[in-house]
N, C-alpha and C. Protein backbone atom coordinates (compact mmCIF):
# COMPACT_ATOMS: atom_id res chain seq x y z
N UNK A 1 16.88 15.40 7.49
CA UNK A 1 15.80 14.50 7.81
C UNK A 1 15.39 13.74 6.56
N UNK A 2 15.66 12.62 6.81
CA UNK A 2 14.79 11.43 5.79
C UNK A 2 13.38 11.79 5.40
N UNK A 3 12.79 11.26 3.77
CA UNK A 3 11.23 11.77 3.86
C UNK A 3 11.03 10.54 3.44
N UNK A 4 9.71 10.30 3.79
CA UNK A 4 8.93 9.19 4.06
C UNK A 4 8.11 9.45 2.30
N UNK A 5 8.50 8.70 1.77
CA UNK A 5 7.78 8.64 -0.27
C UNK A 5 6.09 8.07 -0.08
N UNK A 6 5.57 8.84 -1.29
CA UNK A 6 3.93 8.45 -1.37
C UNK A 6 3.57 8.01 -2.77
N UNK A 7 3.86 6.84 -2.98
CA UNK A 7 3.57 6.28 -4.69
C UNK A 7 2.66 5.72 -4.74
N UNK A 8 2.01 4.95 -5.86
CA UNK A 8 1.59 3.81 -6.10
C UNK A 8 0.69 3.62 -7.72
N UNK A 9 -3.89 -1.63 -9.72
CA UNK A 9 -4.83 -2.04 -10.21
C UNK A 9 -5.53 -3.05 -8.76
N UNK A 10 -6.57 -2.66 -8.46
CA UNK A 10 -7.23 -3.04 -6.88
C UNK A 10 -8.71 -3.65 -6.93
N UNK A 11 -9.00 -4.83 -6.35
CA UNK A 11 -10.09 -5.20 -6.58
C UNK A 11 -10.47 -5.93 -4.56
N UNK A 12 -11.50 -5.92 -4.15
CA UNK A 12 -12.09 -6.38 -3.54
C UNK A 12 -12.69 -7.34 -3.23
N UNK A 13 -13.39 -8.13 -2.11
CA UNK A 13 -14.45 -8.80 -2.38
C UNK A 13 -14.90 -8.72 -1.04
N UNK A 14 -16.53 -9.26 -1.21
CA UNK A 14 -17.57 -9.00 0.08
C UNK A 14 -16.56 -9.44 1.24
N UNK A 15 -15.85 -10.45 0.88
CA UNK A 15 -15.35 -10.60 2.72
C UNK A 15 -14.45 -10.57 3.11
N UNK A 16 -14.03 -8.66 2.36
CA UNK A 16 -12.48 -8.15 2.27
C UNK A 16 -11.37 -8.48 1.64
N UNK A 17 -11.09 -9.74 1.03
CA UNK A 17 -9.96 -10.05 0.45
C UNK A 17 -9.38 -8.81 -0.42
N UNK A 18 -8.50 -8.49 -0.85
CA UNK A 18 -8.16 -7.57 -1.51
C UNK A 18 -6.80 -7.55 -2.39
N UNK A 19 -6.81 -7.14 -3.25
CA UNK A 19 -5.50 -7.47 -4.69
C UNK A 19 -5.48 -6.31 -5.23
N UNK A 20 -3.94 -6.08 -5.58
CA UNK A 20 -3.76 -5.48 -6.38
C UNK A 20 -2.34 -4.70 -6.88
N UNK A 21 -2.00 -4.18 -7.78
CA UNK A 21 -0.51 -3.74 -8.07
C UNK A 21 -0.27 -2.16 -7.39
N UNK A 22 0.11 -2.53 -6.51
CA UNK A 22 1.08 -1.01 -5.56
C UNK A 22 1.94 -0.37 -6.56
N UNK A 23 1.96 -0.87 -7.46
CA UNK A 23 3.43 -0.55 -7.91
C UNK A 23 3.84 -1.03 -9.52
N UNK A 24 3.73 -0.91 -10.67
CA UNK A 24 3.71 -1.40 -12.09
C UNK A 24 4.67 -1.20 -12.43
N UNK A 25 5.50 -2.22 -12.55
CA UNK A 25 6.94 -2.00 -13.86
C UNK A 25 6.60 -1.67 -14.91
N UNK A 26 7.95 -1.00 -15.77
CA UNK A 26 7.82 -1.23 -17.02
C UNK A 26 6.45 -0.41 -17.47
N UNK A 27 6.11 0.82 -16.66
CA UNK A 27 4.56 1.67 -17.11
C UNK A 27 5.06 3.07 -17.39
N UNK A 28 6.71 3.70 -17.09
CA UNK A 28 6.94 4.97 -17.02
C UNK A 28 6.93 5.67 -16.04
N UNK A 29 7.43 6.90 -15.79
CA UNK A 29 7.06 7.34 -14.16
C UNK A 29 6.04 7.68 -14.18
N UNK A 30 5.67 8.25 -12.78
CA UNK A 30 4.68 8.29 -12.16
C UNK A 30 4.35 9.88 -12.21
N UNK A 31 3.29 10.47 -11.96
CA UNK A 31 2.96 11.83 -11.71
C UNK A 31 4.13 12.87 -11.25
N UNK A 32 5.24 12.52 -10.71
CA UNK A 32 6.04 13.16 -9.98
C UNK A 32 7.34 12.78 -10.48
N UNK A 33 7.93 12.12 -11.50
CA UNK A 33 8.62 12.05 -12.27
C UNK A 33 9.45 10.66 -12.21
N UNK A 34 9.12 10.06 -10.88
CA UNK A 34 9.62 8.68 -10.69
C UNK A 34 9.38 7.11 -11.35
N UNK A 35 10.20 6.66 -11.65
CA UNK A 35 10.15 5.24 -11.79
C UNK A 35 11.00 4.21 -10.89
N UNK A 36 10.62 3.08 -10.37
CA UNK A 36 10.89 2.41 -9.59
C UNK A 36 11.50 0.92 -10.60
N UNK A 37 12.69 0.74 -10.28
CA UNK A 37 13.08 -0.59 -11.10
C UNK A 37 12.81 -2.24 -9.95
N UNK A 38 12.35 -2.86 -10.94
CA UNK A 38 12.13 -4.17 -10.60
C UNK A 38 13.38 -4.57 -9.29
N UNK A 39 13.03 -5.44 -8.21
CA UNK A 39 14.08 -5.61 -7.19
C UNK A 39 14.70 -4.82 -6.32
N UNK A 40 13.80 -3.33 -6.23
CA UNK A 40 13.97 -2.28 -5.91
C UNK A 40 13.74 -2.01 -3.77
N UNK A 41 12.25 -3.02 -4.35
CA UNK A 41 11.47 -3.06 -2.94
C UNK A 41 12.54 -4.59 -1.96
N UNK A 42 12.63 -3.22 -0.56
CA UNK A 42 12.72 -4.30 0.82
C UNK A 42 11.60 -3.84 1.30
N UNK A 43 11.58 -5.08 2.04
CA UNK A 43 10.19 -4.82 3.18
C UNK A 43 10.60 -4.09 4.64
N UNK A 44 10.55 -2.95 4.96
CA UNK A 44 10.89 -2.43 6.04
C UNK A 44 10.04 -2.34 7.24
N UNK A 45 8.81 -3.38 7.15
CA UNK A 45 8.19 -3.87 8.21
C UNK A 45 7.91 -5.49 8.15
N UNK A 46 7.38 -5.80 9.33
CA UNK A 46 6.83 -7.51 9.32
C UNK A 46 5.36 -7.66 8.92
N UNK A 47 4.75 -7.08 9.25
CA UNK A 47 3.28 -7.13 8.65
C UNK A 47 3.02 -5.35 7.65
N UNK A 48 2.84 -5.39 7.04
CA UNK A 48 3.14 -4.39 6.26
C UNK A 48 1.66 -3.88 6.19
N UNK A 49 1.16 -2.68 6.54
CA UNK A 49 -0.08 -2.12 7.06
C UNK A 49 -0.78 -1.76 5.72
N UNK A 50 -1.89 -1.89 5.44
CA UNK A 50 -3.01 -1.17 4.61
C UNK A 50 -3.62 0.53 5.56
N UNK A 51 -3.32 1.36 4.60
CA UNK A 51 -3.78 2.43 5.30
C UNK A 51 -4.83 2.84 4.44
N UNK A 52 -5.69 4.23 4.86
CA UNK A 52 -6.42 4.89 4.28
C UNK A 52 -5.56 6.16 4.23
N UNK A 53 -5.14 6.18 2.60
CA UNK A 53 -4.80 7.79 2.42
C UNK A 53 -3.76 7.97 3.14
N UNK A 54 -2.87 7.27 3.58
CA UNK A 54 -1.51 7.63 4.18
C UNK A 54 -1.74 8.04 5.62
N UNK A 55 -2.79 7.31 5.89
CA UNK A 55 -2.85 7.90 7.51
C UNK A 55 -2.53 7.16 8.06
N UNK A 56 -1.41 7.34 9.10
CA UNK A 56 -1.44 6.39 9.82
C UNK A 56 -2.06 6.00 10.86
N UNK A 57 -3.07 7.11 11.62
CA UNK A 57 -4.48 6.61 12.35
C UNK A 57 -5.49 5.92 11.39
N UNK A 58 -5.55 5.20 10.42
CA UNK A 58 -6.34 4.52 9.71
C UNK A 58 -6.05 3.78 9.20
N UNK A 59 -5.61 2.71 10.10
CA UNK A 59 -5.20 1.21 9.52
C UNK A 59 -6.13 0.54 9.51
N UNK A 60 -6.67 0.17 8.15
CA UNK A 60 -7.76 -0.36 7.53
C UNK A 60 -7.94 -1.88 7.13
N UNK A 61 -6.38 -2.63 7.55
CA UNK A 61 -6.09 -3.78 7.13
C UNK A 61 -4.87 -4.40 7.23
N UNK A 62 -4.48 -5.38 6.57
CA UNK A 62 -2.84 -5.60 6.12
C UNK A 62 -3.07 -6.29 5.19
N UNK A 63 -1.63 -6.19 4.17
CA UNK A 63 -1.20 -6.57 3.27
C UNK A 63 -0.54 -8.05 3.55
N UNK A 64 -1.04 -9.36 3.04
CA UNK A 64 -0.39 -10.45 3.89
C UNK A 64 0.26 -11.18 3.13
N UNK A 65 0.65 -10.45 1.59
CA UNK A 65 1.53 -10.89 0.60
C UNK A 65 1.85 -10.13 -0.11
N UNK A 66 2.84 -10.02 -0.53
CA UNK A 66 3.84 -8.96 -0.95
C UNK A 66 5.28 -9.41 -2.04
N UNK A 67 4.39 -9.33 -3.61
CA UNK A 67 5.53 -10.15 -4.40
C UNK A 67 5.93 -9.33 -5.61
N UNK A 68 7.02 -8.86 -5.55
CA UNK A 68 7.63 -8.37 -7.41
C UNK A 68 7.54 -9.67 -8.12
N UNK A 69 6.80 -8.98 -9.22
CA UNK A 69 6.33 -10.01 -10.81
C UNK A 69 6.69 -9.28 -11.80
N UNK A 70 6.55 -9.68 -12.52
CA UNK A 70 7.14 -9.01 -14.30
C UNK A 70 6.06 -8.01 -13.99
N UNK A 71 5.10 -7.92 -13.78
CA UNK A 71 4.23 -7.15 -13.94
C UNK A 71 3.69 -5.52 -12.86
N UNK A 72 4.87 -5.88 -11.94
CA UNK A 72 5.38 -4.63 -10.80
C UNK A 72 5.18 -5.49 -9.62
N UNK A 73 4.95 -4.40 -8.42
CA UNK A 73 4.57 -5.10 -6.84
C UNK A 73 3.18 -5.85 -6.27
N UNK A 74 2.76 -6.43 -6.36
CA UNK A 74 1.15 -7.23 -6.12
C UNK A 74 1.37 -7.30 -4.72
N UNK A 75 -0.16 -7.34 -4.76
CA UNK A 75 -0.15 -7.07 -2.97
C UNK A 75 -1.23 -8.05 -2.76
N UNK A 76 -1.40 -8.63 -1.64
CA UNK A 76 -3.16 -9.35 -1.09
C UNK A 76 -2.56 -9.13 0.60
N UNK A 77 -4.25 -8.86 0.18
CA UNK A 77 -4.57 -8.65 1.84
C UNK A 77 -5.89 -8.74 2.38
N UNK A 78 -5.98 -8.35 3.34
CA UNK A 78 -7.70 -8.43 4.14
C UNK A 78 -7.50 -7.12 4.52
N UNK A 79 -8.90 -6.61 4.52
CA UNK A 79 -9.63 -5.35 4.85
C UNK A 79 -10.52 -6.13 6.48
N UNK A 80 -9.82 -5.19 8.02
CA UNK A 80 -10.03 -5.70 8.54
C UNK A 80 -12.06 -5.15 9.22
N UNK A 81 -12.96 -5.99 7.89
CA UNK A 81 -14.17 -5.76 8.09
C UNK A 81 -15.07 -5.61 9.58
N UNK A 82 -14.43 -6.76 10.07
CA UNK A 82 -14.86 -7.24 11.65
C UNK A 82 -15.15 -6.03 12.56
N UNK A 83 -13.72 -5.52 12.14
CA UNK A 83 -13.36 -4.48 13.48
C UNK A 83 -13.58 -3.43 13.24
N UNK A 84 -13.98 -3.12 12.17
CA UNK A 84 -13.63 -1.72 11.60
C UNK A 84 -14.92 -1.48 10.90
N UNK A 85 -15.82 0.13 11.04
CA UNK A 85 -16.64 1.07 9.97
C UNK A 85 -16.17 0.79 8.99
N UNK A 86 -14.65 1.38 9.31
CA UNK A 86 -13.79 2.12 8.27
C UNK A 86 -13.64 1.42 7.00
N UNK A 87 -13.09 0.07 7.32
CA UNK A 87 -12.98 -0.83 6.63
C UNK A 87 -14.05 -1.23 5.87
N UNK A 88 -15.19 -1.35 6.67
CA UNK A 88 -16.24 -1.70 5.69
C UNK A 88 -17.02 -0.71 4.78
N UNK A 89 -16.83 0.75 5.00
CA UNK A 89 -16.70 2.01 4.09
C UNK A 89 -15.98 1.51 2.86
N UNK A 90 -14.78 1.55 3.23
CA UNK A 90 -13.46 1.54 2.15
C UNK A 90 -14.14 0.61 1.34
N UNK A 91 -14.59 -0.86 1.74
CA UNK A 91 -14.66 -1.58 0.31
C UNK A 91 -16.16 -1.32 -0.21
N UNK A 92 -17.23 -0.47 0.53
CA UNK A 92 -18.02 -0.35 -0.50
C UNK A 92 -17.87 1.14 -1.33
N UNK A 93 -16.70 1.73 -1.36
CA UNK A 93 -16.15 3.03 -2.00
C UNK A 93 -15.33 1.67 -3.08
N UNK A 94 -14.67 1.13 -2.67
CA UNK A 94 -14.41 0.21 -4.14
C UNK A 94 -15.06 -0.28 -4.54
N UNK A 95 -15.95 -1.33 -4.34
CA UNK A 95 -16.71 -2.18 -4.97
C UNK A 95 -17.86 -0.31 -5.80
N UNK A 96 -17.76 0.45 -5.22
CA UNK A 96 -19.11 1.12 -5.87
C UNK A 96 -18.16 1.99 -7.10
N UNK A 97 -16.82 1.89 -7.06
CA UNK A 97 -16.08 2.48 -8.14
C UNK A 97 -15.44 4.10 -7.73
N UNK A 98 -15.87 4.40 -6.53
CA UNK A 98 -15.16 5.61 -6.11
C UNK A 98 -14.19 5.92 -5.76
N UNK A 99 -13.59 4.65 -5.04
CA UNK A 99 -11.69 5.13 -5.15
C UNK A 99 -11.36 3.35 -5.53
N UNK A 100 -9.69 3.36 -5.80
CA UNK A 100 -9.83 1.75 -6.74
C UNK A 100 -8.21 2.24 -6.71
N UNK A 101 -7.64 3.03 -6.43
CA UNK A 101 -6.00 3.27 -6.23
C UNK A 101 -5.08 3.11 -5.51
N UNK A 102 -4.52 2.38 -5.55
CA UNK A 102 -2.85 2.14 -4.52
C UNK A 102 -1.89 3.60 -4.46
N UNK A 103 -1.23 3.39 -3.54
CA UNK A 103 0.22 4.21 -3.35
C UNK A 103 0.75 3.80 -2.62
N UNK A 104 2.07 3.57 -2.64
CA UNK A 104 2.89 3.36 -1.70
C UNK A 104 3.89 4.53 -1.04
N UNK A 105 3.66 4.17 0.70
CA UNK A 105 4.99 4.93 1.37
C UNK A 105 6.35 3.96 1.46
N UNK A 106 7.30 4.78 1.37
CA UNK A 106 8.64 3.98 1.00
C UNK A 106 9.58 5.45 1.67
N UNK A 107 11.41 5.03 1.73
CA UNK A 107 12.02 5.51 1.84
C UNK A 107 12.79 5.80 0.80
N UNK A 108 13.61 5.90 0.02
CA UNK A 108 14.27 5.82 -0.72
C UNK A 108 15.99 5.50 -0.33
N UNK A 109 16.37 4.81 -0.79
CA UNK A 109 17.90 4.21 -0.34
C UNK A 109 18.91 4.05 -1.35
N UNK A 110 18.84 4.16 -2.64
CA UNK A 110 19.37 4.41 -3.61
C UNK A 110 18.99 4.76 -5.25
N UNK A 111 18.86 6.19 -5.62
CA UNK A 111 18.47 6.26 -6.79
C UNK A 111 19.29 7.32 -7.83
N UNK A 112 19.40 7.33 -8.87
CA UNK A 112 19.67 8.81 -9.46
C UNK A 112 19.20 9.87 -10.01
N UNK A 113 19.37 10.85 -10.56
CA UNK A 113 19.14 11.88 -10.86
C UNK A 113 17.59 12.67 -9.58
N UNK A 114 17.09 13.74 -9.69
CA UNK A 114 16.59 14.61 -8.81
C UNK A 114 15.14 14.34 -8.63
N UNK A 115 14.46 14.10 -7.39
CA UNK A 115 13.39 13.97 -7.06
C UNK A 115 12.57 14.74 -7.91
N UNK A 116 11.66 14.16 -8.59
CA UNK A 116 10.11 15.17 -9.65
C UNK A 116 11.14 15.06 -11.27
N UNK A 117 12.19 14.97 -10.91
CA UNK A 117 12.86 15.09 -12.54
C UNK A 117 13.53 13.69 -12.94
N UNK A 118 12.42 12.45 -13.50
CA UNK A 118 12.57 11.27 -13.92
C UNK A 118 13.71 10.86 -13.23
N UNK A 119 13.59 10.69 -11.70
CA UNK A 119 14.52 10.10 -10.99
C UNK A 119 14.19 8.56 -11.28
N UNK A 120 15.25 8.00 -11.03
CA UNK A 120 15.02 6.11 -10.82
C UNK A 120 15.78 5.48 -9.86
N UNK A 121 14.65 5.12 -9.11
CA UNK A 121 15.34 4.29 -7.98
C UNK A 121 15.26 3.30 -7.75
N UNK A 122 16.55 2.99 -7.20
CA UNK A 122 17.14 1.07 -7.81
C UNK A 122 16.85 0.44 -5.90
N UNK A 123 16.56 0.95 -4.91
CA UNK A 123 16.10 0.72 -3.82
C UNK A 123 15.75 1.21 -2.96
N UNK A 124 15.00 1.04 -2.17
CA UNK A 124 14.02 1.55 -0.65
C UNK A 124 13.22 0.70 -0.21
N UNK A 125 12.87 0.92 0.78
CA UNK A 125 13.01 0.23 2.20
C UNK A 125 11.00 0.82 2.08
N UNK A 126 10.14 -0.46 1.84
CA UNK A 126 9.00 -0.15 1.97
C UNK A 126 7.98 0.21 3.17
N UNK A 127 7.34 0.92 3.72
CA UNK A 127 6.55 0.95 4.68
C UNK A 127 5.27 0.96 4.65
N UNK A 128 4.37 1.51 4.31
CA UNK A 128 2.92 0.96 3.72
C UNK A 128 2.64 0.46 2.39
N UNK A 129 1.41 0.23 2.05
CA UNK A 129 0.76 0.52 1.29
C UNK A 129 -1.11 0.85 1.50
N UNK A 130 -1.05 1.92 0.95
CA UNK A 130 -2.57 2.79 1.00
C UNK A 130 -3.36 2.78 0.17
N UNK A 131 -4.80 2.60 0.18
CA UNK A 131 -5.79 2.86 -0.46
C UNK A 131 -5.92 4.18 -0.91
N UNK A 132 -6.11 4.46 -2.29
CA UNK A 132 -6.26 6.16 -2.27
C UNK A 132 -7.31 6.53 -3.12
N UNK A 133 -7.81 7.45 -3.58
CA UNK A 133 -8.53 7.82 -4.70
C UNK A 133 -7.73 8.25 -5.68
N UNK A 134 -6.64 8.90 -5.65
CA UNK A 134 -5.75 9.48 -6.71
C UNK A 134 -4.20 9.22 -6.36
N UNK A 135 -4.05 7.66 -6.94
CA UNK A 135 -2.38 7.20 -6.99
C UNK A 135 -1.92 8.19 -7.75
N UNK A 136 -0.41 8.64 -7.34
CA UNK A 136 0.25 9.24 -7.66
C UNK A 136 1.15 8.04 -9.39
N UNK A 137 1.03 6.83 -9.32
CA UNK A 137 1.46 5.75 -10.52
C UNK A 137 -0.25 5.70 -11.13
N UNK A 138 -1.07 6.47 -11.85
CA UNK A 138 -2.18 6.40 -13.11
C UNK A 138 -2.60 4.78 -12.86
N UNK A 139 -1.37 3.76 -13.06
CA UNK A 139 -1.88 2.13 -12.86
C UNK A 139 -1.99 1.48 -12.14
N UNK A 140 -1.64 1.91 -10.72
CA UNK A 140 -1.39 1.55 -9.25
C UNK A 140 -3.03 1.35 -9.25
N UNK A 141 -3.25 0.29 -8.83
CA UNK A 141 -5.12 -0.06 -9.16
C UNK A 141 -4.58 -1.36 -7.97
N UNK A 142 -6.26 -1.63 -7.29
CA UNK A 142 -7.13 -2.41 -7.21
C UNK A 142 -7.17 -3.65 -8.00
N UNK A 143 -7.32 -4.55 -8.18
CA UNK A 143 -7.30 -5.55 -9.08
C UNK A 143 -8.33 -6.39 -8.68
N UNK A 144 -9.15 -6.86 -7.56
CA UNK A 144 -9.97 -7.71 -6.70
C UNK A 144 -10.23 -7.24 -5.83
N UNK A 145 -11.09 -8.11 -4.94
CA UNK A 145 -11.57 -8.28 -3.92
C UNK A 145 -12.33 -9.34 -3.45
N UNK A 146 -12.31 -10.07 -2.71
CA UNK A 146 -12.96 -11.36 -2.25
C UNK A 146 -13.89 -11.06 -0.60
N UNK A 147 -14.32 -12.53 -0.37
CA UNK A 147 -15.15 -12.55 0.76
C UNK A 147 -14.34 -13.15 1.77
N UNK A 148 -14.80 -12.78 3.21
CA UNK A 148 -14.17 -13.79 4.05
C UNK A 148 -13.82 -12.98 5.41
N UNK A 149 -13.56 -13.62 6.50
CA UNK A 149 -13.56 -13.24 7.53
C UNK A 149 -11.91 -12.51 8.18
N UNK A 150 -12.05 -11.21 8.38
CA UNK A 150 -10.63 -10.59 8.81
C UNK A 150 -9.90 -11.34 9.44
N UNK A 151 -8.24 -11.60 9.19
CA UNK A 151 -8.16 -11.93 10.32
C UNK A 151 -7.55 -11.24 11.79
N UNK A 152 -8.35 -11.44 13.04
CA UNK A 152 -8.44 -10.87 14.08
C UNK A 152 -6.87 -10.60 14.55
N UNK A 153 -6.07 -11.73 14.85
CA UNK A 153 -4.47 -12.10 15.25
C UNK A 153 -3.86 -10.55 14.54
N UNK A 154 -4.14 -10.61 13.19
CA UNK A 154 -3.45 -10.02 12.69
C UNK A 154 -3.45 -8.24 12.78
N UNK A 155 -5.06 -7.91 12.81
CA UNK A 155 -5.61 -6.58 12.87
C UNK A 155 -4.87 -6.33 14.47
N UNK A 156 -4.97 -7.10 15.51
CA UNK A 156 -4.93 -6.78 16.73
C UNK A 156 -3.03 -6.39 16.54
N UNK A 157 -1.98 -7.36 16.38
CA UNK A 157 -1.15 -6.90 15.79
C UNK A 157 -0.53 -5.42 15.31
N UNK A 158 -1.67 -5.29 13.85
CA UNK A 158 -1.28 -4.22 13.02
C UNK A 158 -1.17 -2.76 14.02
N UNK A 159 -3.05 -3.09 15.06
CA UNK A 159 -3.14 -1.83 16.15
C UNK A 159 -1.85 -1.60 16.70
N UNK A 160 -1.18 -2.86 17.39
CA UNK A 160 -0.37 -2.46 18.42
C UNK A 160 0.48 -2.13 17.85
N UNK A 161 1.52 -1.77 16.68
CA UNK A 161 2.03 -1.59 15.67
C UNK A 161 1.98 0.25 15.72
N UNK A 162 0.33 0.57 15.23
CA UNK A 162 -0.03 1.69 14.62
C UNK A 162 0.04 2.71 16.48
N UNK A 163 -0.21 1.82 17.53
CA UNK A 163 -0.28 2.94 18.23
C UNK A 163 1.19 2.97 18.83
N UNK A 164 1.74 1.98 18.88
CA UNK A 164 3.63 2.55 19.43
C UNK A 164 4.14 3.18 18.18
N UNK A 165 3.79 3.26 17.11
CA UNK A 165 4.12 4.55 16.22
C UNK A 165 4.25 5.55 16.45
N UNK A 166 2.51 5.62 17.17
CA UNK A 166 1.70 6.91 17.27
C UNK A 166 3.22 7.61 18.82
N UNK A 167 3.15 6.67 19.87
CA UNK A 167 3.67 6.98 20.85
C UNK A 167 4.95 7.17 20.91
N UNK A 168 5.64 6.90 19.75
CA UNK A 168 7.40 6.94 19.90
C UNK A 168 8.04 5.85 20.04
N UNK A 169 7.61 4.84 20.66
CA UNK A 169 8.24 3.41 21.05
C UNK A 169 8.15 2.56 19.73
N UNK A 170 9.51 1.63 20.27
CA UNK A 170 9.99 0.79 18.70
C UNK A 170 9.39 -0.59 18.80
N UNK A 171 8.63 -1.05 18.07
CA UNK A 171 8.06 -1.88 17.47
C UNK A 171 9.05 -2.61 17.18
C-alpha cells in the first residue's frame, strides 16, 4: 500500500486571502529527514484543497495558485470565510500568531535513499496542502493574508471533491 506524505512561511488577511511557502528549497531536510528538490512537485489534483491538520473532513479553503520559485513551493489561496466557522477560526488562530505553518500531503514517486534517513526526492504527485501548528519543514510558514470575499464556485467544488473522497467515488 502506497502512503499518503505529511510535509511542509503563511500570512493571511481579513478577507481570507492567504500566502505562503508549503515547501522551501535549498533549507535542508525537514524534521523527518527529507528534502524535496526543486521540480519535484506534480499537481495530483485540479483544485488543490486547503485542509486543517490533514483532515480531510476540514476543508477550510483552496489553494488557487501553486508555483515552484527559487525560493521553494508558494501557494495563494482563499480561506473559504463565507461558508465556514472553521475557516473563520483558522485565520483568527493566524492572524493572533497561534498556528502560522504549512505541510504538505504528497505521494512520493521517485526518491533515494530511506524514508527518516535524509532521503531526497526528485518527484511526487501532490495532494493537499494544510494549515498546521507544527510543520514538519521548521520554514513551511504562512507568509500573508489578505481581505476579500471566498470564492463560492470554488468552495462548493472543493465540498463535492471532499465528500466523493469521503464516499469512494472518483472525482
Amino acid at each position: 500500500m502506497e502512503r499518503l506524505e505529511i510535509k511542509a512561511d503563511l500570512t493571511v488577511s481579513e478577507a481570507g486571502a492567504i500566502a505562503g511557502i508549503a515547501w522551501p528549497f535549498n533549507a535542508g531536510p525537514d524534521l523527518t529527514g527529507d528534502t524535496i528538490t526543486k521540480g519535484a512537485f506534480n499537481l495530483a489534483v485540479d483544485d488543490l484543497p486547503m485542509l486543517l491538520g490533514h483532515d480531510p473532513e476540514q476543508v477550510i479553503g483552496t489553494w488557487e495558485e501553486v508555483t515552484e520559485t527559487d525560493r521553494g513551493l508558494e501557494v495563494r489561496g482563499r480561506l473559504f470565510l463565507e461558508e465556514s466557522r472553521r475557516s473563520r477560526a483558522v485565520r483568527s488562530l493566524i492572524t493572533g500568531g497561534l498556528i502560522g505553518g504549512l505541510s504538505i500531503g504528497f505521494r512520493t514517486k521517485t526518491a533515494t535513499g530511506s524514508a527518516g534517513k535524509n532521503r531526497v526526492i526528485t518527484a511526487l504527485d501532490l495532494f493537499e496542502v494544510s494549515v498546521v501548528r507544527n510543520p514538519a519543514h521548521p520554514r513551511a510558514r504562512v507568509t500573508g493574508v489578505k481581505s476579500g470575499q471566498a470564492a463560492i464556485a470554488l468552495a462548493e467544488a472543493i465540498n463535492r471533491a471532499a465528500s466523493a473522497l469521503r464516499s469512494g467515488k472518483t472525482v
